[in-house]
C-alpha atoms as a PDB file:
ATOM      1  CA  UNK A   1      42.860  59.668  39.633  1.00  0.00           C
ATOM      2  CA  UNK A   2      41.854  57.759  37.005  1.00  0.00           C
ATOM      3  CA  UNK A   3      39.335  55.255  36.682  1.00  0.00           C
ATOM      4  CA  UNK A   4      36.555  52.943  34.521  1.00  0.00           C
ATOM      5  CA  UNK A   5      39.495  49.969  33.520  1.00  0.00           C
ATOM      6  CA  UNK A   6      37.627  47.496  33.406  1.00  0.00           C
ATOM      7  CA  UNK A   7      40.617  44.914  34.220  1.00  0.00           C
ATOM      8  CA  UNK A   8      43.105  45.280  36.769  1.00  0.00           C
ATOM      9  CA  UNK A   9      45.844  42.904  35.301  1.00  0.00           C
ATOM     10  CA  UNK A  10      47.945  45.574  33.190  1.00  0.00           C
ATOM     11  CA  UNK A  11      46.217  49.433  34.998  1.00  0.00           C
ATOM     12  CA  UNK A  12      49.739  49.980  36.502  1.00  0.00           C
ATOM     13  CA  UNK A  13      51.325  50.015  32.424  1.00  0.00           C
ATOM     14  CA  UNK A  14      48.588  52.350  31.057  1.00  0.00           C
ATOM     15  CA  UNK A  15      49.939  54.494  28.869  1.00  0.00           C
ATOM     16  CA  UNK A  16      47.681  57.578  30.726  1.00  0.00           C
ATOM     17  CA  UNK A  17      48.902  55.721  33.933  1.00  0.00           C
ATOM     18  CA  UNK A  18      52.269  56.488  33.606  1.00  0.00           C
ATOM     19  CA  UNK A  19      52.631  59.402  32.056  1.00  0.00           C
ATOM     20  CA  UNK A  20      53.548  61.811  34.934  1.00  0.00           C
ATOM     21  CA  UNK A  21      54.765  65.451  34.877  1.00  0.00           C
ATOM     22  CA  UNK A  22      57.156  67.745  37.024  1.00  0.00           C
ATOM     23  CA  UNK A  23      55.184  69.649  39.824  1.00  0.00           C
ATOM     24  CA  UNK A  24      56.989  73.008  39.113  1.00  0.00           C
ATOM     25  CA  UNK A  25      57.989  72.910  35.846  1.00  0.00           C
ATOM     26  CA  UNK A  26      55.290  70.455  34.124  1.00  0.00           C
ATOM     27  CA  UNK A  27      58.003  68.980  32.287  1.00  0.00           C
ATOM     28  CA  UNK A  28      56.802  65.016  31.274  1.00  0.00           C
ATOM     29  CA  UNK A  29      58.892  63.057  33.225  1.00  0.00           C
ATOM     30  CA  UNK A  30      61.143  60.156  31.990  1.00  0.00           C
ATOM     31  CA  UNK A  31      59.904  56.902  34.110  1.00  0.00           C
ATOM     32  CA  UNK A  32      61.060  53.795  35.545  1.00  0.00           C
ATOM     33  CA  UNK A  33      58.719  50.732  35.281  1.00  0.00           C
ATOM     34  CA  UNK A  34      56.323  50.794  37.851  1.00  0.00           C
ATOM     35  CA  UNK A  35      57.553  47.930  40.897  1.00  0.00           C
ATOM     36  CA  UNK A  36      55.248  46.615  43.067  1.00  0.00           C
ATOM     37  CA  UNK A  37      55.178  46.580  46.714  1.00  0.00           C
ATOM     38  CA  UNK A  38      52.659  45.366  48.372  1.00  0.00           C
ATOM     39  CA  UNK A  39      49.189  43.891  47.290  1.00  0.00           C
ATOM     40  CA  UNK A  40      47.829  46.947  44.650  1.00  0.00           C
ATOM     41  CA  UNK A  41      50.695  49.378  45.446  1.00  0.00           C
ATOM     42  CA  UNK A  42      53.490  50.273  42.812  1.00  0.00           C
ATOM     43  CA  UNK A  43      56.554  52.489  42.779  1.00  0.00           C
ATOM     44  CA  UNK A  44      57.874  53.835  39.894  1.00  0.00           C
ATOM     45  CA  UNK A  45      60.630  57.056  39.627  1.00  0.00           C
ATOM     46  CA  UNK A  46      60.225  59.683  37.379  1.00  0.00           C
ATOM     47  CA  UNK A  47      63.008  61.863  36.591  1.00  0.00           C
ATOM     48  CA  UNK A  48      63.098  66.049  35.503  1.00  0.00           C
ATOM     49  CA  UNK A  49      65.713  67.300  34.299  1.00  0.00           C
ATOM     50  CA  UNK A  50      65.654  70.271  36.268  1.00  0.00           C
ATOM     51  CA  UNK A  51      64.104  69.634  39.494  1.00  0.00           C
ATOM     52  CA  UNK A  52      65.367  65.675  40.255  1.00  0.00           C
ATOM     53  CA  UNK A  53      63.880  62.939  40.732  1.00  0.00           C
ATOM     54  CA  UNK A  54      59.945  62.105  42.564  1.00  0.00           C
ATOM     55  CA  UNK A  55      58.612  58.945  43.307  1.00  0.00           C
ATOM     56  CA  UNK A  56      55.106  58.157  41.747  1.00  0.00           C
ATOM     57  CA  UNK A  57      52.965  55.781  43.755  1.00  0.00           C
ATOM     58  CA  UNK A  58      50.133  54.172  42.318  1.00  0.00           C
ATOM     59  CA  UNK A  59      47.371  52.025  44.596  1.00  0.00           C
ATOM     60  CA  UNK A  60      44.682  50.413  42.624  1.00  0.00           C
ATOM     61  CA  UNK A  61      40.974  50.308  43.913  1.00  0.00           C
ATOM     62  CA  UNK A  62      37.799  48.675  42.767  1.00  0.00           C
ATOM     63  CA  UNK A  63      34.130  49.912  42.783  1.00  0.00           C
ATOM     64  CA  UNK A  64      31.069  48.351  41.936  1.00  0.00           C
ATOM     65  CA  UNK A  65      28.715  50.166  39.691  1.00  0.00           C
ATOM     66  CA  UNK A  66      25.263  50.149  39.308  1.00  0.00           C
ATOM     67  CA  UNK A  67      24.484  47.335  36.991  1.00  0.00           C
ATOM     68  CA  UNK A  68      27.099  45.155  39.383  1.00  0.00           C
ATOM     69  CA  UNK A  69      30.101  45.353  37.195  1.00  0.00           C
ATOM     70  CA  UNK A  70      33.026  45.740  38.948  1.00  0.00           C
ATOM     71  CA  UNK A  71      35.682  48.427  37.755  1.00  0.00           C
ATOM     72  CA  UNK A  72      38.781  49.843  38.604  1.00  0.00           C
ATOM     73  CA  UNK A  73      41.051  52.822  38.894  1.00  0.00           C
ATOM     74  CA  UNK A  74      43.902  54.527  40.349  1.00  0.00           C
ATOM     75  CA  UNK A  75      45.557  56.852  42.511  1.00  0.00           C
ATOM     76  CA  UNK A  76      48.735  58.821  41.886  1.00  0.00           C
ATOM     77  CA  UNK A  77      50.749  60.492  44.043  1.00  0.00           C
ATOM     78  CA  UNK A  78      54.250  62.388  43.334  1.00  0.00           C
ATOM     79  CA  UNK A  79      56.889  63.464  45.703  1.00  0.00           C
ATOM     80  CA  UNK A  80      60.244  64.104  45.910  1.00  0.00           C
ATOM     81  CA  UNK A  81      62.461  61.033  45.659  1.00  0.00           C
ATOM     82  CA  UNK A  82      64.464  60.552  48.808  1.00  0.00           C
ATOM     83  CA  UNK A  83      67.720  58.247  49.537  1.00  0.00           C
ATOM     84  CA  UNK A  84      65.293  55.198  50.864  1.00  0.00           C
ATOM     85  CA  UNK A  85      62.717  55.519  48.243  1.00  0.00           C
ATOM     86  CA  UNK A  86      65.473  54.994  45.843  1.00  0.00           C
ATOM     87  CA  UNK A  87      66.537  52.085  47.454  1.00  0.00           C
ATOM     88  CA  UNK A  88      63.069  50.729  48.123  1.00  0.00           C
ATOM     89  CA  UNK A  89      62.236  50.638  44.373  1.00  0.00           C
ATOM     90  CA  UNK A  90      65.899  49.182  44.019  1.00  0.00           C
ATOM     91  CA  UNK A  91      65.196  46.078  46.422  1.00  0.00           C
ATOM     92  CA  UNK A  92      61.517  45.373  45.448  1.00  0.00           C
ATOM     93  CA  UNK A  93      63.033  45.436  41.681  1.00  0.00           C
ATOM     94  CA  UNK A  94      65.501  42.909  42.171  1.00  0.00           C
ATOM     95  CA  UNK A  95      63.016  40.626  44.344  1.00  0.00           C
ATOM     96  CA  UNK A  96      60.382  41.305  41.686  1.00  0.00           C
ATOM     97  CA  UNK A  97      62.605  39.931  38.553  1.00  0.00           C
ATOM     98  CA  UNK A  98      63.818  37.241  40.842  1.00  0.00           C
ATOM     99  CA  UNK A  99      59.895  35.938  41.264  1.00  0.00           C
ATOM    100  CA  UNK A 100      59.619  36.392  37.479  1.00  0.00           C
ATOM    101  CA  UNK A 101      62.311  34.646  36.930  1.00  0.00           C
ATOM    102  CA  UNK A 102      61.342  31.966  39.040  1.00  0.00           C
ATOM    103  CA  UNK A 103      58.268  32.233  37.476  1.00  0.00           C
ATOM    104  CA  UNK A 104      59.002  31.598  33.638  1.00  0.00           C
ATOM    105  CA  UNK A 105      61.524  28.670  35.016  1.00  0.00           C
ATOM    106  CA  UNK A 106      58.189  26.700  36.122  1.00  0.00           C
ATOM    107  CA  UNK A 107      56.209  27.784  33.641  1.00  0.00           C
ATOM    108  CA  UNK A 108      58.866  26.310  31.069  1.00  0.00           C
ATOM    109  CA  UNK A 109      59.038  23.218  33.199  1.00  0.00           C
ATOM    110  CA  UNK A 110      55.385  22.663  32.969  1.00  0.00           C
ATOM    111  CA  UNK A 111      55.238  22.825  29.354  1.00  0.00           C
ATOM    112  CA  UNK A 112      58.198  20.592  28.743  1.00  0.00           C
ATOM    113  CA  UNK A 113      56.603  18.437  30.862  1.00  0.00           C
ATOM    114  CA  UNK A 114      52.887  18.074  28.936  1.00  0.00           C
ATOM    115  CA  UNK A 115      54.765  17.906  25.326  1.00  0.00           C
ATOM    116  CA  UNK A 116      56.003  14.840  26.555  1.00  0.00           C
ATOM    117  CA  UNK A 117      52.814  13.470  27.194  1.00  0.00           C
END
């Protein structure tokens, strides 16, 4: 776990975040970007070169502290990398650049649109 970010917008590519080592061999392992699937959860696959592949999941949380600030952290979790993990991370990736894609087409839109003004 790790915690005390004190923005959730970029936890998930956190250097410490993603840095993720074999279970057996504690090899670091070589990693995908982290995809996300559902609200704060992310999927990312991190490779050995001896023991395979493992999927790393990552959920975000919040807590408040004391003084009322609110921080966050997460949750890692490793295991092994099966057929439909693979091809979970492979969907969600495609549907994810598709969105930004989408995205950065409207966002370019807008602008064009207010240096005409």
């Amino acid at each position: 776990m790790y915690e005390n970010f004190p923005e959730k917008k970029r936890i998930v590519h956190d250097r410490r975040v993603r840095l993720s080592f074999c279970p057996y061999c504690q090899t670091r392992l070589e990693m995908t970007r982290p995809e996300r699937l559902q609200g704060d959860k992310h999927l990312a696959i991190g490779v050995c070169p001896k023991h395979g592949d493992f999927a790393v999941q990552l959920k975000v949380g919040k807590y408040t502290i004391k003084s009322g600030s609110t921080k966050f952290y997460v949750t890692k979790v490793l295991t092994h990398c099966t057929d439909e993990i693979r091809s979970l991370y492979t969907q969600k990736s495609e549907i994810n650049r598709e969105k930004e894609r989408k995205y950065l087409e409207f966002r370019r839109a807008e602008l064009e649109k207010d240096r005409q003004k």
